[in-house]
N, C-alpha and C. Protein backbone atom coordinates (compact mmCIF):
# COMPACT_ATOMS: atom_id res chain seq x y z
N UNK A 1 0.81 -1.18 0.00
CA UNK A 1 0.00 0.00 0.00
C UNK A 1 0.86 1.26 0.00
N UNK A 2 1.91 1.15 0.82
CA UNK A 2 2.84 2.35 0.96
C UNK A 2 3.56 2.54 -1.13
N UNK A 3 3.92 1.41 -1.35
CA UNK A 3 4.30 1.82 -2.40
C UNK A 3 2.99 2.15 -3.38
N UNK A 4 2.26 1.86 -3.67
CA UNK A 4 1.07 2.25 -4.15
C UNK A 4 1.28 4.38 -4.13
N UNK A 5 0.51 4.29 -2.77
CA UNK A 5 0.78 5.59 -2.78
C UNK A 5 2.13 6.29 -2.92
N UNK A 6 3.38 5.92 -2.95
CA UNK A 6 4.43 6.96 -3.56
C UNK A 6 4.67 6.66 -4.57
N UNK A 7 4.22 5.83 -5.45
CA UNK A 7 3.75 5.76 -7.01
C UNK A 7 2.91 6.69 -7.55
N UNK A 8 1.89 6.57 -6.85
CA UNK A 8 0.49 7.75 -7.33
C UNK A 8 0.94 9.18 -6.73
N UNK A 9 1.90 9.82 -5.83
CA UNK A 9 2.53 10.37 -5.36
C UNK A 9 3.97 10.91 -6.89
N UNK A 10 4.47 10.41 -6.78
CA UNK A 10 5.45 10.19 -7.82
C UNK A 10 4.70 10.73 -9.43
N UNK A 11 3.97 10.25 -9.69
CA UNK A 11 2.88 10.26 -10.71
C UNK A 11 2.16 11.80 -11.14
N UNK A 12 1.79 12.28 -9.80
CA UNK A 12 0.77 13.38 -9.73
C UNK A 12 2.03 14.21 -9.99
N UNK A 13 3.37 14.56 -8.91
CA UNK A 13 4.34 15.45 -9.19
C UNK A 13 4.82 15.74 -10.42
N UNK A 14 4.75 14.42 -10.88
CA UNK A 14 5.57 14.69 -12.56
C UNK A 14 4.45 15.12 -13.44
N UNK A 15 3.23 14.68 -13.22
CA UNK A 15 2.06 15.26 -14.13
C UNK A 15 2.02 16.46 -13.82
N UNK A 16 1.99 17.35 -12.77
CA UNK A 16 1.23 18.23 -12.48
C UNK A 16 2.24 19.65 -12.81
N UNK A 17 3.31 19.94 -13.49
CA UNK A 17 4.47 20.66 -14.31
C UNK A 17 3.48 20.24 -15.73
N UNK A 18 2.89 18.99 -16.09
CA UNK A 18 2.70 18.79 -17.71
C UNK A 18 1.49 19.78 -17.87
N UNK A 19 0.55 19.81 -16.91
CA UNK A 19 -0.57 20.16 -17.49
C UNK A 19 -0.52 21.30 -16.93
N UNK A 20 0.18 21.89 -16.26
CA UNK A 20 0.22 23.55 -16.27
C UNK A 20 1.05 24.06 -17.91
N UNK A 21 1.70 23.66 -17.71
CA UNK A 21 2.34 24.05 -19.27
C UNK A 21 1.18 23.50 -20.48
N UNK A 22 0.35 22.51 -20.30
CA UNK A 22 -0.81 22.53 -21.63
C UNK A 22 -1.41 23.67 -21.42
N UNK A 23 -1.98 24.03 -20.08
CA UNK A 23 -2.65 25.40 -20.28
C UNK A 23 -1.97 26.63 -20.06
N UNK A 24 -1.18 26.72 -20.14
CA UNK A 24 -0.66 27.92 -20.30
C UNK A 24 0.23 27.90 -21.91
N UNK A 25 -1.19 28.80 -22.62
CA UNK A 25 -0.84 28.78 -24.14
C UNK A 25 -0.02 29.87 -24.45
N UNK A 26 0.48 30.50 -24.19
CA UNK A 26 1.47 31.88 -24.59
C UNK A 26 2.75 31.98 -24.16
N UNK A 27 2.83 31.21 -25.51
CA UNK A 27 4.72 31.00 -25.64
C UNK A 27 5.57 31.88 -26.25
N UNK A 28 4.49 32.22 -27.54
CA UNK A 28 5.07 33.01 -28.24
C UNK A 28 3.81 33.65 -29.34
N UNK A 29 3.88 34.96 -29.76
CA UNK A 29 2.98 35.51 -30.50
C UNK A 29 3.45 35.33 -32.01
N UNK A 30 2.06 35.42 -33.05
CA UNK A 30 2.66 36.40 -34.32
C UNK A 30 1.84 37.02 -34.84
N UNK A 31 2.22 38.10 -35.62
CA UNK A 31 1.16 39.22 -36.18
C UNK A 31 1.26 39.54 -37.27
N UNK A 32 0.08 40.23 -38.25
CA UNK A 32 1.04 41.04 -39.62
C UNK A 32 0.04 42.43 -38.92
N UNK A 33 0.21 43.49 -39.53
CA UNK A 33 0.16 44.77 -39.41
C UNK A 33 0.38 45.83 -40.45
N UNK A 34 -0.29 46.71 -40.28
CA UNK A 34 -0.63 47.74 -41.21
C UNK A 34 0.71 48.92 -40.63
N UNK A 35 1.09 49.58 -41.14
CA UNK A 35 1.81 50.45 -40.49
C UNK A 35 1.50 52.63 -41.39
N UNK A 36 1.94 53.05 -40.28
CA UNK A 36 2.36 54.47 -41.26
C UNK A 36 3.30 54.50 -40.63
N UNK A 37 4.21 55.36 -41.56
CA UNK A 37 5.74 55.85 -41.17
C UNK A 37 5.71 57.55 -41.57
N UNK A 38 6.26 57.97 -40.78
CA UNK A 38 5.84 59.59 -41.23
C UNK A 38 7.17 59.96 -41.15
N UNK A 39 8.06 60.20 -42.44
CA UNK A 39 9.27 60.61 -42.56
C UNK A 39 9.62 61.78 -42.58
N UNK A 40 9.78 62.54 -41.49
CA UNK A 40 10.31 63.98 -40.87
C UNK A 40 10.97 64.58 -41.67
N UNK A 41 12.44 63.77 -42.45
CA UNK A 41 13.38 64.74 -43.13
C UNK A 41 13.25 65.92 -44.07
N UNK A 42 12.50 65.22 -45.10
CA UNK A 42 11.86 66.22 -46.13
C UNK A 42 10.93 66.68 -45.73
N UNK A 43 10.92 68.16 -46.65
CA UNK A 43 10.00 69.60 -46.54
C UNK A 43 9.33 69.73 -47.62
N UNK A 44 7.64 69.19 -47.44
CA UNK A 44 7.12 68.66 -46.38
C UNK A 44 7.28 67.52 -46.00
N UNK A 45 6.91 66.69 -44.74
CA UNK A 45 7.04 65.21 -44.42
C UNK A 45 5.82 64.73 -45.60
N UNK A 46 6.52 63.29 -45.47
CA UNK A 46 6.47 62.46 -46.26
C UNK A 46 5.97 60.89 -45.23
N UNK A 47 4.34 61.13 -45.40
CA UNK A 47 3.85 59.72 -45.27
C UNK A 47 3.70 58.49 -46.08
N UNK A 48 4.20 57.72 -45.26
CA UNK A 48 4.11 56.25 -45.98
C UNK A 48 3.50 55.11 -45.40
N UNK A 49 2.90 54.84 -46.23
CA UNK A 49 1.86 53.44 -45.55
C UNK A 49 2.24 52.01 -46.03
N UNK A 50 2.44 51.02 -45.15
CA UNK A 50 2.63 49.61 -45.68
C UNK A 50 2.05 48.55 -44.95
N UNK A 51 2.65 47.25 -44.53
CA UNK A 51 2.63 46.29 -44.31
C UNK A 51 3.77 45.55 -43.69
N UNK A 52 3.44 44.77 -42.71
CA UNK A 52 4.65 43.86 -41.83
C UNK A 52 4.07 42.68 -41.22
N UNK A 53 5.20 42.06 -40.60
CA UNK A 53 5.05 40.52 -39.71
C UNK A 53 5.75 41.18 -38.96
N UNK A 54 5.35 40.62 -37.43
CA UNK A 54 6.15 40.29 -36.51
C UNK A 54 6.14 38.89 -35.81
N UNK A 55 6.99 38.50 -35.11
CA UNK A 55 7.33 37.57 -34.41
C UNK A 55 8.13 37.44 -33.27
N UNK A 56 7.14 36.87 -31.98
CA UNK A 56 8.16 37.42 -30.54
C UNK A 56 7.49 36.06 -30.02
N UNK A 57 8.75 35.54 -28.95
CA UNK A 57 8.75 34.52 -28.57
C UNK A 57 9.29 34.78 -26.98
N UNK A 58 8.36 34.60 -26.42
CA UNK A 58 8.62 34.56 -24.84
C UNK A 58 9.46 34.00 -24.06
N UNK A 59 10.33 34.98 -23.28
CA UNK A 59 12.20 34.94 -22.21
C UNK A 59 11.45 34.51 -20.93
N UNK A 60 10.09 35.27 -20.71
CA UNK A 60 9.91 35.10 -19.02
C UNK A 60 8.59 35.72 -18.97
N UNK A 61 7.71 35.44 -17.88
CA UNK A 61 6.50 36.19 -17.67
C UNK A 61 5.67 37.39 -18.53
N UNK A 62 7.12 38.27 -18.30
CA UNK A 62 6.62 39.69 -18.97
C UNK A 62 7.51 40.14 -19.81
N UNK A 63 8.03 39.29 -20.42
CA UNK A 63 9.77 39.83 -21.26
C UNK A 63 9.17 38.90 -22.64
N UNK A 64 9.04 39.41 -23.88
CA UNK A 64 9.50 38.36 -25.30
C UNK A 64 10.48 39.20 -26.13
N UNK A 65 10.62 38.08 -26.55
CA UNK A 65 12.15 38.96 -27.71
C UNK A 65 11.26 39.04 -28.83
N UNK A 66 11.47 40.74 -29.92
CA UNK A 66 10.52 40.06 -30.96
C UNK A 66 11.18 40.63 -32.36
N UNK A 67 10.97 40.01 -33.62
CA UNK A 67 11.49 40.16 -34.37
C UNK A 67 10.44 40.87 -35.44
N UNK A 68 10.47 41.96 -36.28
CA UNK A 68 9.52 42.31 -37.55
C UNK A 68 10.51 43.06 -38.82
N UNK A 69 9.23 42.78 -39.40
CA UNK A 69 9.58 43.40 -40.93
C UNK A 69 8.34 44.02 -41.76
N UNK A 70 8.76 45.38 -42.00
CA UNK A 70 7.86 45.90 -42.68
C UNK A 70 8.42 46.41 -44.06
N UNK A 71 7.51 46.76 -45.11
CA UNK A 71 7.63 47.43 -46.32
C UNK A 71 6.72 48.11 -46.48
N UNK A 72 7.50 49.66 -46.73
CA UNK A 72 5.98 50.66 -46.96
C UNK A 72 6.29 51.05 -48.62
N UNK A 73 4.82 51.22 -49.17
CA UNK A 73 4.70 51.04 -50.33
C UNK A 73 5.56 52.61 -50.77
N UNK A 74 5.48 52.89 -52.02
CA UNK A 74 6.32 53.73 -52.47
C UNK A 74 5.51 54.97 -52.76
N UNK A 75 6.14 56.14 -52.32
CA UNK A 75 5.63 57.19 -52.61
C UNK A 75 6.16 58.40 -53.55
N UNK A 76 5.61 59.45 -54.11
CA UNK A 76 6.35 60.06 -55.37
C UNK A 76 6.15 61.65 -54.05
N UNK A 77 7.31 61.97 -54.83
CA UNK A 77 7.51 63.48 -53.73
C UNK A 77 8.35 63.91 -55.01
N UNK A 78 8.11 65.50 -55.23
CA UNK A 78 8.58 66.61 -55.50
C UNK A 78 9.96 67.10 -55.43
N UNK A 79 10.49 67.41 -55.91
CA UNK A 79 11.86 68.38 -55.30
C UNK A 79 12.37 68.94 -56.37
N UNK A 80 12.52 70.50 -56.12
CA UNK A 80 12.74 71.25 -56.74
C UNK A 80 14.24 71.79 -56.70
N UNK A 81 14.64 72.16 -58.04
CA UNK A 81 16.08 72.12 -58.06
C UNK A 81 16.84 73.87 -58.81
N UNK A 82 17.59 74.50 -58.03
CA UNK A 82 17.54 75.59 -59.07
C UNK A 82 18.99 76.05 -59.09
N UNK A 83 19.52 76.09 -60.63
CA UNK A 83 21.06 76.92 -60.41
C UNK A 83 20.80 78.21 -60.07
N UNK A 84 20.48 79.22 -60.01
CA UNK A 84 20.65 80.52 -60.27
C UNK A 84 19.67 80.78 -61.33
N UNK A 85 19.94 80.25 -62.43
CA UNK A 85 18.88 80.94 -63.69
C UNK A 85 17.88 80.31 -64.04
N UNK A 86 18.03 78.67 -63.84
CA UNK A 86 17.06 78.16 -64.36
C UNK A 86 16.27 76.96 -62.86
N UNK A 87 15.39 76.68 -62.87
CA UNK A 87 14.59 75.75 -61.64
C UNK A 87 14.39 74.72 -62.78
N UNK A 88 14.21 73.28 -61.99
CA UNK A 88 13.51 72.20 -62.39
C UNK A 88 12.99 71.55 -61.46
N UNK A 89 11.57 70.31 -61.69
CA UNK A 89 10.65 69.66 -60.29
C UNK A 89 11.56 68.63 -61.18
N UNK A 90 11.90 67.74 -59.59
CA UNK A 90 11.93 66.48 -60.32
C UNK A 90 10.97 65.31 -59.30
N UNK A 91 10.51 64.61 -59.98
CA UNK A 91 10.02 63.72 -59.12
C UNK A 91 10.58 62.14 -58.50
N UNK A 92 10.36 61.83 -57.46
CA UNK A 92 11.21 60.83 -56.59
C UNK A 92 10.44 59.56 -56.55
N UNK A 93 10.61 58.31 -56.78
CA UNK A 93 9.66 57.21 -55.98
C UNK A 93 10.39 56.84 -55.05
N UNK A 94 9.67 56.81 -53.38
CA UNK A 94 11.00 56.29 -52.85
C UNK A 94 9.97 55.52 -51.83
N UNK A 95 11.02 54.21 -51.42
CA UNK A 95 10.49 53.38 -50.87
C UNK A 95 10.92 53.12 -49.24
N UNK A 96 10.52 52.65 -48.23
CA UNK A 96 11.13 51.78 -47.38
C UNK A 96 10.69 50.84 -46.68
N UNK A 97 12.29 50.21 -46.03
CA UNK A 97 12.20 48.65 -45.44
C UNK A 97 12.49 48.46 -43.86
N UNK A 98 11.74 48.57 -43.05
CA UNK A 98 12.58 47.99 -42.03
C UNK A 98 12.39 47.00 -41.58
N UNK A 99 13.80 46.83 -40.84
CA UNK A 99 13.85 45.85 -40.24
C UNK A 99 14.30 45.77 -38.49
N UNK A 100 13.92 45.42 -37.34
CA UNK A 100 14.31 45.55 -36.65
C UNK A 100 13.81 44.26 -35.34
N UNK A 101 14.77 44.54 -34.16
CA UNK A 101 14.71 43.43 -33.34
C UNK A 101 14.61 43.64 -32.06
N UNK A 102 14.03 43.26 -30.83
CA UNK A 102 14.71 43.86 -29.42
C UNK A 102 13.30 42.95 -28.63
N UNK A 103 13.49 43.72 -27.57
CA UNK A 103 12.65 42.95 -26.06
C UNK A 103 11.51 43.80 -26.25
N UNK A 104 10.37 43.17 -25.66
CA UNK A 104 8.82 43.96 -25.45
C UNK A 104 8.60 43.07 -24.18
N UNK A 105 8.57 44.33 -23.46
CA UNK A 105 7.86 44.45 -21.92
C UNK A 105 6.75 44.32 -21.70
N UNK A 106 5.77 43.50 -20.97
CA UNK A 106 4.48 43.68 -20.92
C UNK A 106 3.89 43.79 -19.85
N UNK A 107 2.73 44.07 -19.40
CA UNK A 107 1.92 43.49 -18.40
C UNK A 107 1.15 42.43 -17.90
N UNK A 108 0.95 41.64 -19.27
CA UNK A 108 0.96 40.16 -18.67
C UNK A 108 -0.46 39.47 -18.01
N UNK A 109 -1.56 41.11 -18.18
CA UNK A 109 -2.59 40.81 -17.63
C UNK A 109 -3.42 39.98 -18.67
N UNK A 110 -4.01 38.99 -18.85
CA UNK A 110 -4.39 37.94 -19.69
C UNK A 110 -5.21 38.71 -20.68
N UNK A 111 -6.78 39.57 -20.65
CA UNK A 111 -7.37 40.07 -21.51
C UNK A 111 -6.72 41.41 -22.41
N UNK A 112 -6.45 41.98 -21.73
CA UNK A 112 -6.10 43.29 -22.42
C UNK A 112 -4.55 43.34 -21.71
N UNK A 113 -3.81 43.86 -22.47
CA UNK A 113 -2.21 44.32 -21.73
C UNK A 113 -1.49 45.56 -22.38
N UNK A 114 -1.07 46.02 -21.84
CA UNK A 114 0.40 47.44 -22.46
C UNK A 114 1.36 46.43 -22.38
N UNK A 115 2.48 47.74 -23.53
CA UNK A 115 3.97 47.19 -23.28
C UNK A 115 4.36 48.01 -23.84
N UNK A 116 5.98 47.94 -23.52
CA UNK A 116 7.14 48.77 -24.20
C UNK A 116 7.54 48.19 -24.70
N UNK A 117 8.38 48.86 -25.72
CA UNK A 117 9.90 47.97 -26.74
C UNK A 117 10.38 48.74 -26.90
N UNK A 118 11.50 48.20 -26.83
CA UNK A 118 13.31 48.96 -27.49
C UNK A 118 13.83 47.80 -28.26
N UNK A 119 13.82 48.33 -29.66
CA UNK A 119 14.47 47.61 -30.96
C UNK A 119 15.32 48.38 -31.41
N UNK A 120 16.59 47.57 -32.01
CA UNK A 120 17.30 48.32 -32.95
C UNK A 120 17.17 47.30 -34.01
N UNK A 121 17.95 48.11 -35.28
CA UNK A 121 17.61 47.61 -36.43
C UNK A 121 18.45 48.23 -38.15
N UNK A 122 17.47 48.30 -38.66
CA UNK A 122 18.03 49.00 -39.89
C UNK A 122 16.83 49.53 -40.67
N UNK A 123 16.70 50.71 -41.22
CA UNK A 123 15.95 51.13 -41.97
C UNK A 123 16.98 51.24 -43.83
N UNK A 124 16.13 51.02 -44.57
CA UNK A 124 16.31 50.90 -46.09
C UNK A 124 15.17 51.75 -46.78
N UNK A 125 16.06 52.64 -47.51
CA UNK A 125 15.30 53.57 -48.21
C UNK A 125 15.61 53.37 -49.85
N UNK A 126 14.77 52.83 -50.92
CA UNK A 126 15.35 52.61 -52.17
C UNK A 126 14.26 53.38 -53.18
N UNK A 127 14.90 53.98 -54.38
CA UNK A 127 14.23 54.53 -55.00
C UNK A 127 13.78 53.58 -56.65
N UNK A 128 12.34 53.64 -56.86
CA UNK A 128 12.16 52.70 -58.04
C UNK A 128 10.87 53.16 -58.30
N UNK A 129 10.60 52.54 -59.72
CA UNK A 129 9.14 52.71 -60.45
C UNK A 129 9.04 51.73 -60.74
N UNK A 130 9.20 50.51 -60.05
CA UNK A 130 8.44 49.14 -60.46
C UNK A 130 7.20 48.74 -59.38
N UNK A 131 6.31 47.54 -59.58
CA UNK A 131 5.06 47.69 -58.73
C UNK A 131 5.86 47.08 -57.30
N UNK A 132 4.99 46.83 -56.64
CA UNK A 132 4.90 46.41 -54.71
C UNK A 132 5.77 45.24 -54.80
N UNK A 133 5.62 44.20 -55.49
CA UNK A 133 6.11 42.56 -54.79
C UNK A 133 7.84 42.87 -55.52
N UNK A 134 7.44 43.70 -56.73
CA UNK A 134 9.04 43.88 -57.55
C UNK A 134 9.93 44.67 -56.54
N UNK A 135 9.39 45.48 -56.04
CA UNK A 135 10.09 46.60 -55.32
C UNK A 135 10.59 46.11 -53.93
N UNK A 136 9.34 45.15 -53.50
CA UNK A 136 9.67 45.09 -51.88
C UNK A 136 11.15 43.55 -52.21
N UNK A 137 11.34 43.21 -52.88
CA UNK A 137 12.37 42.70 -53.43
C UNK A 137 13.94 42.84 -54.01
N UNK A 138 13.64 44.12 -54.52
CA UNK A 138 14.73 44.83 -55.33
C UNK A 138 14.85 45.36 -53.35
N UNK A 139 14.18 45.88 -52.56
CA UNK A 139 14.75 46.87 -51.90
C UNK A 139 15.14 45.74 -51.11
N UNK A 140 14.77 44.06 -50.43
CA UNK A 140 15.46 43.25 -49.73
C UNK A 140 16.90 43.52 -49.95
N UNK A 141 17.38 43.28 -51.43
CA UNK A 141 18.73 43.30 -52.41
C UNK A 141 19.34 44.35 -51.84
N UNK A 142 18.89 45.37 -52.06
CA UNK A 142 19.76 46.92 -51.48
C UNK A 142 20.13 47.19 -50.41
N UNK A 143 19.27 46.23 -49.63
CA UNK A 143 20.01 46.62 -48.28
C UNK A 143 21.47 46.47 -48.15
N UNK A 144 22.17 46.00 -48.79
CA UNK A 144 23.72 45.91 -48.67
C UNK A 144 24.12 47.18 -49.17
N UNK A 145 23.80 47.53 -50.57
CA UNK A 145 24.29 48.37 -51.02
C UNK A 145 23.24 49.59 -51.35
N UNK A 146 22.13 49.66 -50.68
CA UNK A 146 21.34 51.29 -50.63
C UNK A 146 21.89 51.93 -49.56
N UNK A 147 20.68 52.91 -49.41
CA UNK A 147 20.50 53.77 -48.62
C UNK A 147 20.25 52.93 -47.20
N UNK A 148 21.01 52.16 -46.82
CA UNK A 148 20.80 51.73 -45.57
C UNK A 148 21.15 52.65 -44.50
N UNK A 149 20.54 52.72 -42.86
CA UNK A 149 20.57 53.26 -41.89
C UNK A 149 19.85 52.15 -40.85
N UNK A 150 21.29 52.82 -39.63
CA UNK A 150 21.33 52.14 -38.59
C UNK A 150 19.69 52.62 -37.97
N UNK A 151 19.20 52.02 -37.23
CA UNK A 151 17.74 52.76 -36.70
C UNK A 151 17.92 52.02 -34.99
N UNK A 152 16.85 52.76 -34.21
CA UNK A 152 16.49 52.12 -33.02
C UNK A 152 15.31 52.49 -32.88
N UNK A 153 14.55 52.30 -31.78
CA UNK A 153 12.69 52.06 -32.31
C UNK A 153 12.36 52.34 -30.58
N UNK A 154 12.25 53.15 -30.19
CA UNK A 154 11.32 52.85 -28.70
C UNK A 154 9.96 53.21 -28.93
N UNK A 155 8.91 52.53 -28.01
CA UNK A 155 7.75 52.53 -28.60
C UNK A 155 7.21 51.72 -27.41
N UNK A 156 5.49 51.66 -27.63
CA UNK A 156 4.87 51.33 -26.76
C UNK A 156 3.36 50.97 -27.46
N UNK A 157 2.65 50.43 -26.93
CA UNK A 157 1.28 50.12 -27.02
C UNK A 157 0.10 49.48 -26.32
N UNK A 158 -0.51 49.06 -27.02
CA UNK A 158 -1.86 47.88 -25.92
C UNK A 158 -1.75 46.71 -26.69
N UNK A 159 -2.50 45.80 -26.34
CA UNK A 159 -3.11 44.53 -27.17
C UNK A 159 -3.99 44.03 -26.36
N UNK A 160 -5.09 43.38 -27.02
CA UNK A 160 -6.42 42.95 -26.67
C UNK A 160 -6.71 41.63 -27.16
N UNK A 161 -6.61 40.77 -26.35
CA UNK A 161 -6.77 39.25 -26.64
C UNK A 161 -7.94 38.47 -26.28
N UNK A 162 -8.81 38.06 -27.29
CA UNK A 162 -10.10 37.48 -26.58
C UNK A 162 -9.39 35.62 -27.03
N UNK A 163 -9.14 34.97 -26.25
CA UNK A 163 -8.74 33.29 -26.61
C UNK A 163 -6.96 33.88 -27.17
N UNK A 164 -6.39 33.06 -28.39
CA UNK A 164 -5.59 33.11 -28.86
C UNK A 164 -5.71 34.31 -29.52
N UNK A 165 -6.66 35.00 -30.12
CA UNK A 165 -6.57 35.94 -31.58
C UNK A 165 -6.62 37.16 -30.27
N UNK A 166 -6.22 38.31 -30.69
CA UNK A 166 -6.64 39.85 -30.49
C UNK A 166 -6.03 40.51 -31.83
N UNK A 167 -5.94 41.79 -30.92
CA UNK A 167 -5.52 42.98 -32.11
C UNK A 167 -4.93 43.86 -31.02
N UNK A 168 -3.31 44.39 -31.91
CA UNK A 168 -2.36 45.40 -31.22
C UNK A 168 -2.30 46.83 -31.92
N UNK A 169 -2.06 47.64 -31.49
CA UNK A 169 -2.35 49.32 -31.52
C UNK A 169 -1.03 49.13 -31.10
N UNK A 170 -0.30 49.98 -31.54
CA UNK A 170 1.75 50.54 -31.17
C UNK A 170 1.81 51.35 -32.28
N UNK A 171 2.69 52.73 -31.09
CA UNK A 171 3.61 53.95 -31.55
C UNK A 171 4.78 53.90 -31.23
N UNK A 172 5.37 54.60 -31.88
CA UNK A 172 6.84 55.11 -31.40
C UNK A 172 7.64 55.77 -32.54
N UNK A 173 8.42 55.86 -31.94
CA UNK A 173 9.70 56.85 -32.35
C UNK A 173 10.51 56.11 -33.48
N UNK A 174 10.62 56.07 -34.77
CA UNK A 174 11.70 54.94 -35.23
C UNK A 174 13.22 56.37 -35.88
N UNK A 175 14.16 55.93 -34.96
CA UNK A 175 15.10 56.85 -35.00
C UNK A 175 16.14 56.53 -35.83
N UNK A 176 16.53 56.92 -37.01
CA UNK A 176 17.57 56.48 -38.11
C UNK A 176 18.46 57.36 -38.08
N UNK A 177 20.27 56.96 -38.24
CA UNK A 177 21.20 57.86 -37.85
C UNK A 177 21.68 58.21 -39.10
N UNK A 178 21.56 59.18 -40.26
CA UNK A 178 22.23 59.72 -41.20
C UNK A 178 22.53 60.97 -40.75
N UNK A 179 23.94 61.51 -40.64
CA UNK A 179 25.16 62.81 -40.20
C UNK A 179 23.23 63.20 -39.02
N UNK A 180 23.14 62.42 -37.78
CA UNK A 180 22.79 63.17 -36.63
C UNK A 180 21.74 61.89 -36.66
N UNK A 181 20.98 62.14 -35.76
CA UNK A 181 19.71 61.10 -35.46
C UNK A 181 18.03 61.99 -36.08
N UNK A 182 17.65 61.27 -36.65
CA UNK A 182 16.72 61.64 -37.53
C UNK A 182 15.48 60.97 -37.00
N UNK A 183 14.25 62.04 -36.33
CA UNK A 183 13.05 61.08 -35.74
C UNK A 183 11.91 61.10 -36.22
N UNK A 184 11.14 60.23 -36.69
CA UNK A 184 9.90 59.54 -37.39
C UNK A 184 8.91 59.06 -36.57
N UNK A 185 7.84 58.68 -36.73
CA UNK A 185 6.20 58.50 -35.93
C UNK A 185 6.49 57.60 -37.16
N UNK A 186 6.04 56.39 -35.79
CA UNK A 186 5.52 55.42 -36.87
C UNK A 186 4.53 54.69 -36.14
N UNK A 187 3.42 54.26 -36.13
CA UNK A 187 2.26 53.41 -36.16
C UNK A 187 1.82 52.59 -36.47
N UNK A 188 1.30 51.34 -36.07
CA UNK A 188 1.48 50.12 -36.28
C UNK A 188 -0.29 49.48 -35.90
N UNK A 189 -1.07 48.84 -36.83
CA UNK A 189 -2.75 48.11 -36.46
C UNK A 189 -2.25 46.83 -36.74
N UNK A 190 -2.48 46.15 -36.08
CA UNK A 190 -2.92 44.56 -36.68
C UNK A 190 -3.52 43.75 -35.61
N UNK A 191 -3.98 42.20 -36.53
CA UNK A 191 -4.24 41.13 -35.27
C UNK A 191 -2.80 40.38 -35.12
N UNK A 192 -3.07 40.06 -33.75
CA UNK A 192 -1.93 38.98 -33.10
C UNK A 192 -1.89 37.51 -33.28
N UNK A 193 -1.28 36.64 -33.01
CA UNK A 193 -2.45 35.37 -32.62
C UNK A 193 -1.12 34.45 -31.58
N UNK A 194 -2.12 34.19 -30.53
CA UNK A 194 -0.93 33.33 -29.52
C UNK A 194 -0.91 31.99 -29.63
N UNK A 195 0.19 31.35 -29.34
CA UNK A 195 0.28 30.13 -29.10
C UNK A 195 1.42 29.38 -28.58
């Protein structure tokens, strides 16, 4: 009888680690997302709207590491050029890519939660007149040899999870270093989904 019970004893301990980990489904998230990027440099700024994935995979309670990638579609901007005697407009298509990586902080409260992130990364800026799937391609390629910039990203948001699926709302700062640090609003909609 004694062994009986430190069998069933034995049994329950090692089960009872398994089935907390079956229910506890949030290991790791993924998302795609809508984004705007509002590029400060040029006069006037220059909005751009695209598309991304992310992917973050959970360190601890309230810590995931997460990885994304966005491409915002291409926009045509103006710029005017003048020696002295004569002016010309010329027009620009210009595109970008980022890419970036880092920790997101959360709160951890099961339905609804905030968080922070600090990513660094790289932003890619390429200029072209070919369509979306050609471009967001040609500009993968360039990143070696475009307009690449170092970037870092602090930022913050909510997310709202009903089961596995919700939807995340995030802002922030995406900061790219060409001769000084250069700062952008960028905004981010999508659904999540956990598992």
């Amino acid at each position: 009888m004694k062994r009986i019970a430190l069998l069933a004893a034995l049994v329950v301990s090692l089960a009872a680690p398994t089935v907390m980990f079956a229910q506890d489904r949030d290991h790791a998230d993924i998302g795609v997302f809508a984004d705007l990027f509002r590029l400060s440099r040029p006069t006037p700024n220059i909005n751009f709207i695209g598309v991304g994935g992310r992917a973050a995979f959970n360190v601890s309670q309230h810590t995931q590491l997460e990885a994304e990638m966005s491409y915002d579609f291409k926009r045509n901007f103006s710029s005017t050029f003048s020696n002295g005697f004569s002016s010309s407009v010329v027009n620009t298509r210009l595109r970008t890519l980022h890419a970036l990586f880092g920790p997101k902080f959360n709160t951890n409260v099961k339905g609804v939660r905030a968080f922070g992130t600090f990513k660094v990364g790289v932003i890619n800026f390429s200029t072209s007149n070919q369509n979306a799937p050609q471009g967001f391609t040609n500009s993968l390629g360039s990143v070696t040899n475009g307009d690449t910039r170092p970037a870092i990203y602090p930022g913050g948001g909510i997310e709202a999870f009903a089961g596995p699926i919700g939807i995340r709302l995030e802002a922030g700062d995406e900061i790219y270093f060409d001769r000084g640090a250069r700062n952008n609003l960028r905004v981010t909609v999508g659904p999540q989904f956990r598992f």
